[in-house]
Protein backbone atom coordinates (compact mmCIF):
# COMPACT_ATOMS: atom_id res chain seq x y z
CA UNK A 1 106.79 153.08 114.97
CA UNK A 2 106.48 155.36 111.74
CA UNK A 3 103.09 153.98 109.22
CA UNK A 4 104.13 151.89 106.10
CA UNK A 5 103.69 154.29 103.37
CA UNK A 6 101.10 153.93 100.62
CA UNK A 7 102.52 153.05 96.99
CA UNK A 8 100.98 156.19 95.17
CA UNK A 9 98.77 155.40 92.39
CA UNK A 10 99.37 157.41 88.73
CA UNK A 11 96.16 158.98 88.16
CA UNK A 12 97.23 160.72 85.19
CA UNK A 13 95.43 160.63 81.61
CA UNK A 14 96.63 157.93 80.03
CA UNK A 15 94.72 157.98 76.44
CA UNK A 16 96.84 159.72 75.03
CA UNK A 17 99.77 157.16 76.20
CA UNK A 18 101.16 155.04 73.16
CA UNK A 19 99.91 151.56 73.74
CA UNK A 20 103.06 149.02 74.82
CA UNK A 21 103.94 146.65 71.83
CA UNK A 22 102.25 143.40 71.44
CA UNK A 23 104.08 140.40 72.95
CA UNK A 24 104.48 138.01 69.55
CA UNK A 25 105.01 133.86 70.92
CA UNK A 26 107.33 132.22 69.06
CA UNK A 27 107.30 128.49 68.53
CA UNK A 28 110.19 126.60 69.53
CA UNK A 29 111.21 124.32 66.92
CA UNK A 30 110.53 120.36 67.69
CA UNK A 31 113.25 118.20 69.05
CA UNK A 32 115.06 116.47 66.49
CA UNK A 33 113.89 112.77 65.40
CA UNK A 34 117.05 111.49 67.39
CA UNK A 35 116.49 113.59 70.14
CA UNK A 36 113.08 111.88 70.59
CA UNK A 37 114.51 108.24 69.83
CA UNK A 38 117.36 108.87 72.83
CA UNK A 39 114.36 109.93 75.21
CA UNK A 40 112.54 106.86 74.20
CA UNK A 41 115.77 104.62 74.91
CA UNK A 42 116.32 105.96 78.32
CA UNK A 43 112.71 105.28 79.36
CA UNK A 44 113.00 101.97 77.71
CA UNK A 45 116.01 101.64 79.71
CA UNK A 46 114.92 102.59 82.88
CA UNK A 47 111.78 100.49 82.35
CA UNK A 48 113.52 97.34 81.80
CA UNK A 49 116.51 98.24 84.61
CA UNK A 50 113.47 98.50 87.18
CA UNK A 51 111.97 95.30 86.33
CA UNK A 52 115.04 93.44 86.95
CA UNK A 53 115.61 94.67 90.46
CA UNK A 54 112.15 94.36 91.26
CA UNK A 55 112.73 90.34 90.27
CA UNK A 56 116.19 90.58 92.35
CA UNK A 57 114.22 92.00 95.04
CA UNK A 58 111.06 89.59 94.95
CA UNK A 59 113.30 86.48 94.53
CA UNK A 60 115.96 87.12 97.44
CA UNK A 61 119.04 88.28 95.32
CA UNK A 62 118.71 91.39 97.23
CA UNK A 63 117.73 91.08 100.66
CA UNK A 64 115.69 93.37 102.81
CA UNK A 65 118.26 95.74 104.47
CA UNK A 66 120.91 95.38 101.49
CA UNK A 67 122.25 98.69 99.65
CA UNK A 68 121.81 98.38 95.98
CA UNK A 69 124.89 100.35 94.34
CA UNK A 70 124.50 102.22 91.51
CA UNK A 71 128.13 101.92 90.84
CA UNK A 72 127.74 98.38 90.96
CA UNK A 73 124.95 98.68 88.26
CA UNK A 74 126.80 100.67 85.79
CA UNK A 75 129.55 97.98 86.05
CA UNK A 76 126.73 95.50 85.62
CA UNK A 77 124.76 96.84 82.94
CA UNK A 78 126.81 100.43 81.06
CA UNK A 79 124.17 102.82 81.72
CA UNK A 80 124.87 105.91 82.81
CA UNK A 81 123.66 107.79 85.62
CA UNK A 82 120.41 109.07 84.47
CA UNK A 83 118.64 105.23 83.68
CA UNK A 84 120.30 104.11 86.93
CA UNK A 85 118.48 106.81 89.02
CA UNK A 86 115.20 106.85 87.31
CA UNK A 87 115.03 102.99 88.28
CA UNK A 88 115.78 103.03 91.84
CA UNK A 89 113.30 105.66 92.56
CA UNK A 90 110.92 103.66 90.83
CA UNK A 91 111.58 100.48 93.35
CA UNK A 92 111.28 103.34 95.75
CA UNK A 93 107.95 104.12 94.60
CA UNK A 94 106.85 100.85 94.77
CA UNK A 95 107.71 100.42 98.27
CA UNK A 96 110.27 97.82 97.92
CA UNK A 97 113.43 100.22 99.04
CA UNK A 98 114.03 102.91 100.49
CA UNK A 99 116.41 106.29 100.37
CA UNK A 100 118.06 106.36 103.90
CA UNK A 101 120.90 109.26 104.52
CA UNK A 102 124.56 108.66 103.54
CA UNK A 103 123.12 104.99 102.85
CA UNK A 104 121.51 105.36 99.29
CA UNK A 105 119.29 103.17 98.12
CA UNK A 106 118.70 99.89 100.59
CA UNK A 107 115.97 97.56 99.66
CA UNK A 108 113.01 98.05 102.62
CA UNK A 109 113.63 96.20 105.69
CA UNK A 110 110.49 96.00 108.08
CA UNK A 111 110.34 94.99 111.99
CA UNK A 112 108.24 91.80 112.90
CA UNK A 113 105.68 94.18 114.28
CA UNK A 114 106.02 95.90 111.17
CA UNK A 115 105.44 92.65 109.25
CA UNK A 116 102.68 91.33 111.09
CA UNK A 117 100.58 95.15 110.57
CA UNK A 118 101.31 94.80 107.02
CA UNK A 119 100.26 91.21 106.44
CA UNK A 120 97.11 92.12 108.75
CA UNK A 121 96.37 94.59 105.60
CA UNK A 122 96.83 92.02 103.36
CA UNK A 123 94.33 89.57 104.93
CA UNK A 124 91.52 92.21 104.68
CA UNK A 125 91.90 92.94 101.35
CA UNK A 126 92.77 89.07 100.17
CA UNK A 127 90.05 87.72 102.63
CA UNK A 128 87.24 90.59 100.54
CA UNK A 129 88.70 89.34 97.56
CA UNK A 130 88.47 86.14 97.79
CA UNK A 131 84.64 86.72 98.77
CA UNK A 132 83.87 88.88 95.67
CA UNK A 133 85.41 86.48 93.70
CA UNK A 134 83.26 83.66 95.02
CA UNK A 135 80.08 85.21 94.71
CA UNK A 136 80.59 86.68 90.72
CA UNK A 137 82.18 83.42 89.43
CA UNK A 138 82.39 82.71 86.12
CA UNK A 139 83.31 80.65 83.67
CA UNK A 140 86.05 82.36 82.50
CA UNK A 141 87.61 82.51 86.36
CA UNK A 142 87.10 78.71 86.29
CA UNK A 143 88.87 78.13 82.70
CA UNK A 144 91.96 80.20 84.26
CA UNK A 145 91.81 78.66 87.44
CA UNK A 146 93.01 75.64 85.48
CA UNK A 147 96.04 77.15 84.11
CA UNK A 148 96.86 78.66 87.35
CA UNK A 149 96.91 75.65 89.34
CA UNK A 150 99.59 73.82 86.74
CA UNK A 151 101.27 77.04 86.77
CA UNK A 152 101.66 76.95 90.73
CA UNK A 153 102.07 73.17 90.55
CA UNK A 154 105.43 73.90 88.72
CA UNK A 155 106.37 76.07 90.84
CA UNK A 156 105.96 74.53 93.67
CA UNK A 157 107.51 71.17 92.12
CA UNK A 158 110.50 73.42 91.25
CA UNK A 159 110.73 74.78 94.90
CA UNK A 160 110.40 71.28 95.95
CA UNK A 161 113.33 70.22 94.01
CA UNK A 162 115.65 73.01 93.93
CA UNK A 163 114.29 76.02 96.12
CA UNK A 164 114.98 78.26 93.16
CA UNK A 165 113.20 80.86 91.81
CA UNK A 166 109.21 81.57 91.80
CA UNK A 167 108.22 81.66 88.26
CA UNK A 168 104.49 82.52 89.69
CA UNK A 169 105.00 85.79 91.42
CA UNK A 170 101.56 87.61 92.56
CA UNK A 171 100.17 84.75 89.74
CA UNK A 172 97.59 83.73 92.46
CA UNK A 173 97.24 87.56 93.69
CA UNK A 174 96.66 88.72 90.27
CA UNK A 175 93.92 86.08 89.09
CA UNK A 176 91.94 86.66 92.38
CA UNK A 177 91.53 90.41 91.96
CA UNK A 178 90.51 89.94 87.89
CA UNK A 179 88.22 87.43 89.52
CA UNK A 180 86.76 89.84 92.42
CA UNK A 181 86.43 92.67 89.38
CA UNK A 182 86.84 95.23 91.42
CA UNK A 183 89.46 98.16 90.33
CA UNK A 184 89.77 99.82 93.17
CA UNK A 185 90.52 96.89 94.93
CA UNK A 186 93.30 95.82 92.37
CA UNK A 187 94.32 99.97 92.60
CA UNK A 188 94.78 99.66 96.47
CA UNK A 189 96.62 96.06 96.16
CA UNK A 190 99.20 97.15 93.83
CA UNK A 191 100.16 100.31 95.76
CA UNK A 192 100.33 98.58 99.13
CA UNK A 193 100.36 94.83 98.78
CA UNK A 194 103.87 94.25 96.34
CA UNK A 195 106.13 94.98 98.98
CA UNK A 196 104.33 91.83 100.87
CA UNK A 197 105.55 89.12 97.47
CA UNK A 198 109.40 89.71 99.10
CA UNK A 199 108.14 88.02 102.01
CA UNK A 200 105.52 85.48 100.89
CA UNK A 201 108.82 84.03 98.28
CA UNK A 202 111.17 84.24 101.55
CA UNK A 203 108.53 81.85 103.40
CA UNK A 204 107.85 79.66 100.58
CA UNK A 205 111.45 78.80 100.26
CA UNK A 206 111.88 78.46 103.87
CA UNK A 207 108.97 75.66 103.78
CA UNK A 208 109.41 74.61 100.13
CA UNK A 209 105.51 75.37 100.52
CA UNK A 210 103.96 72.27 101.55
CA UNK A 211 101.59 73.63 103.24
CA UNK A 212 100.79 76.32 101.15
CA UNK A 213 100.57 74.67 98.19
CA UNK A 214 97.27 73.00 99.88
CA UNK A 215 95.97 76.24 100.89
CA UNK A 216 96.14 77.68 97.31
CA UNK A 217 94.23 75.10 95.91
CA UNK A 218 91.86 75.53 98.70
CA UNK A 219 91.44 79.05 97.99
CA UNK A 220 91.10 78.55 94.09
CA UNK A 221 88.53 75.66 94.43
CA UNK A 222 86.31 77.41 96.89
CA UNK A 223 86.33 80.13 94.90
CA UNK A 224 85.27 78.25 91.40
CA UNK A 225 82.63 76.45 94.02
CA UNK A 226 81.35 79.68 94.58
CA UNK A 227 81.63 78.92 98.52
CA UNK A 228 82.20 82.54 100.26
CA UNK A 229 82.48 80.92 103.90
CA UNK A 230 85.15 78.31 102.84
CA UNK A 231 87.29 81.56 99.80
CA UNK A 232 87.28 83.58 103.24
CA UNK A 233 88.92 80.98 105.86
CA UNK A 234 91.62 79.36 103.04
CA UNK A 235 92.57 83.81 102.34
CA UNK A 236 93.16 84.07 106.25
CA UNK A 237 94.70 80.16 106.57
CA UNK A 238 97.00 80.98 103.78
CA UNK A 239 98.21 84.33 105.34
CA UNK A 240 98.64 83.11 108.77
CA UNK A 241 100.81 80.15 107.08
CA UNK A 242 102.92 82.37 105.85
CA UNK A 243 104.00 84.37 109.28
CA UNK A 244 104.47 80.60 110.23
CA UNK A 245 106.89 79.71 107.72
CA UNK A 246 108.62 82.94 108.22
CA UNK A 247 108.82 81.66 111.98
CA UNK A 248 106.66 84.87 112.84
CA UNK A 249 103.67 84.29 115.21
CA UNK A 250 101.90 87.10 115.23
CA UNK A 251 98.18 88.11 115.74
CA UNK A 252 96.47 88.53 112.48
């Protein structure tokens, strides 16, 4: 085996060497007013695109399993490609679909055991939640508990009737975690917990929530009573009345 031979080093005088020329930057000029505007309306686009499939998701249009087309979309909507992309990755992102090979983009279909580990995750952070809550309430948690419950009341009323559409998705998720006040809580909730809404819609329309309409007001009173022990047991009765309307029955 011959030795790798050294690079040899110039070791010659180099004063006397004319120095290289100085690199000048130059500025590229700013994109043009329009240019910026058609940026802005793609993003706009994409924004708005991604909020109505995750609605189509949360509310059943799309089912767990089903391939969302972007073909189908352009139809739907005009957009090109670009919009179309930008938004499924962003459902992606969110954990409500997935990219599988050859298959596209299929909204996120999970095992029971899968289910039942997720929704165990859920309880511990809803159950904390719901104790944090309890223990810093305010006024201003009990003035908004108000409109919450007539907001879930018509809800519920119009699931009752028609077993349409949930005009209160996350509603009772989202005024929890402002009332636990904790932002790292609300951090981890939104990256893990929105996948969980597909379900929790799918089992309220399966039981036209009788039950859980019960259990929400539970939850929301205990919490404006400031009662910890009684928050705590309606977060884990709720949950486990959901794997029952979703004829799951699973160990939370």
């Amino acid at each position: 085996m011959t030795a790798m031979s050294r690079p040899k080093i110039d070791t010659s005088d180099t004063k006397d060497q004319p120095r290289p020329a100085r690199r000048v930057s130059v500025r590229r000029p700013a994109a043009p007013p329009e240019a910026v505007a058609r940026d802005d309306e793609r993003f706009s686009r994409t924004g708005w695109l991604a909020g109505v499939l995750r609605a189509r998701i949360l509310d059943g249009t799309y089912r767990p399993g089903e391939r969302i087309r972007e073909i189908q979309l352009r139809n739907e909507f005009g957009f090109s490609n670009g919009p179309i992309r930008e938004a499924l990755q962003a459902i992606v992102a969110d954990g409500l679909a997935e990219r599988a090979p050859w298959h596209g983009v299929r909204v996120k279909s999970l095992s029971e055991e899968e289910l039942i580990e997720l929704f165990q995750v859920r309880l511990a952070l809803l159950e904390y939640a719901a104790e944090l809550a309890a223990r810093r309430v305010s006024e201003k948690t009990i003035a908004s508990a108000r409109s919450l419950k007539r907001d879930l009341d018509l809800g519920f009323e119009q699931i009752e009737r028609s077993g349409g559409h949930l005009s209160f998705n996350g509603a009772l998720s989202r005024w929890l975690l402002a009332a636990a006040g904790n932002n790292a809580l609300r951090g981890t909730w939104e990256k893990t917990m929105h996948q969980t809404l597909i379900y929790v819609n799918a089992s309220l329309k399966r039981s036209h929530g009788r039950k859980s309409r019960l259990l929400c007001n539970k939850l929301i009173d205990s919490i404006c009573a400031g009662d910890v022990p009684t928050a705590r047991q309606a977060a884990r009765e709720l949950t486990a009345q959901t794997l029952v309307d979703l004829g799951i029955r699973g160990q939370l």
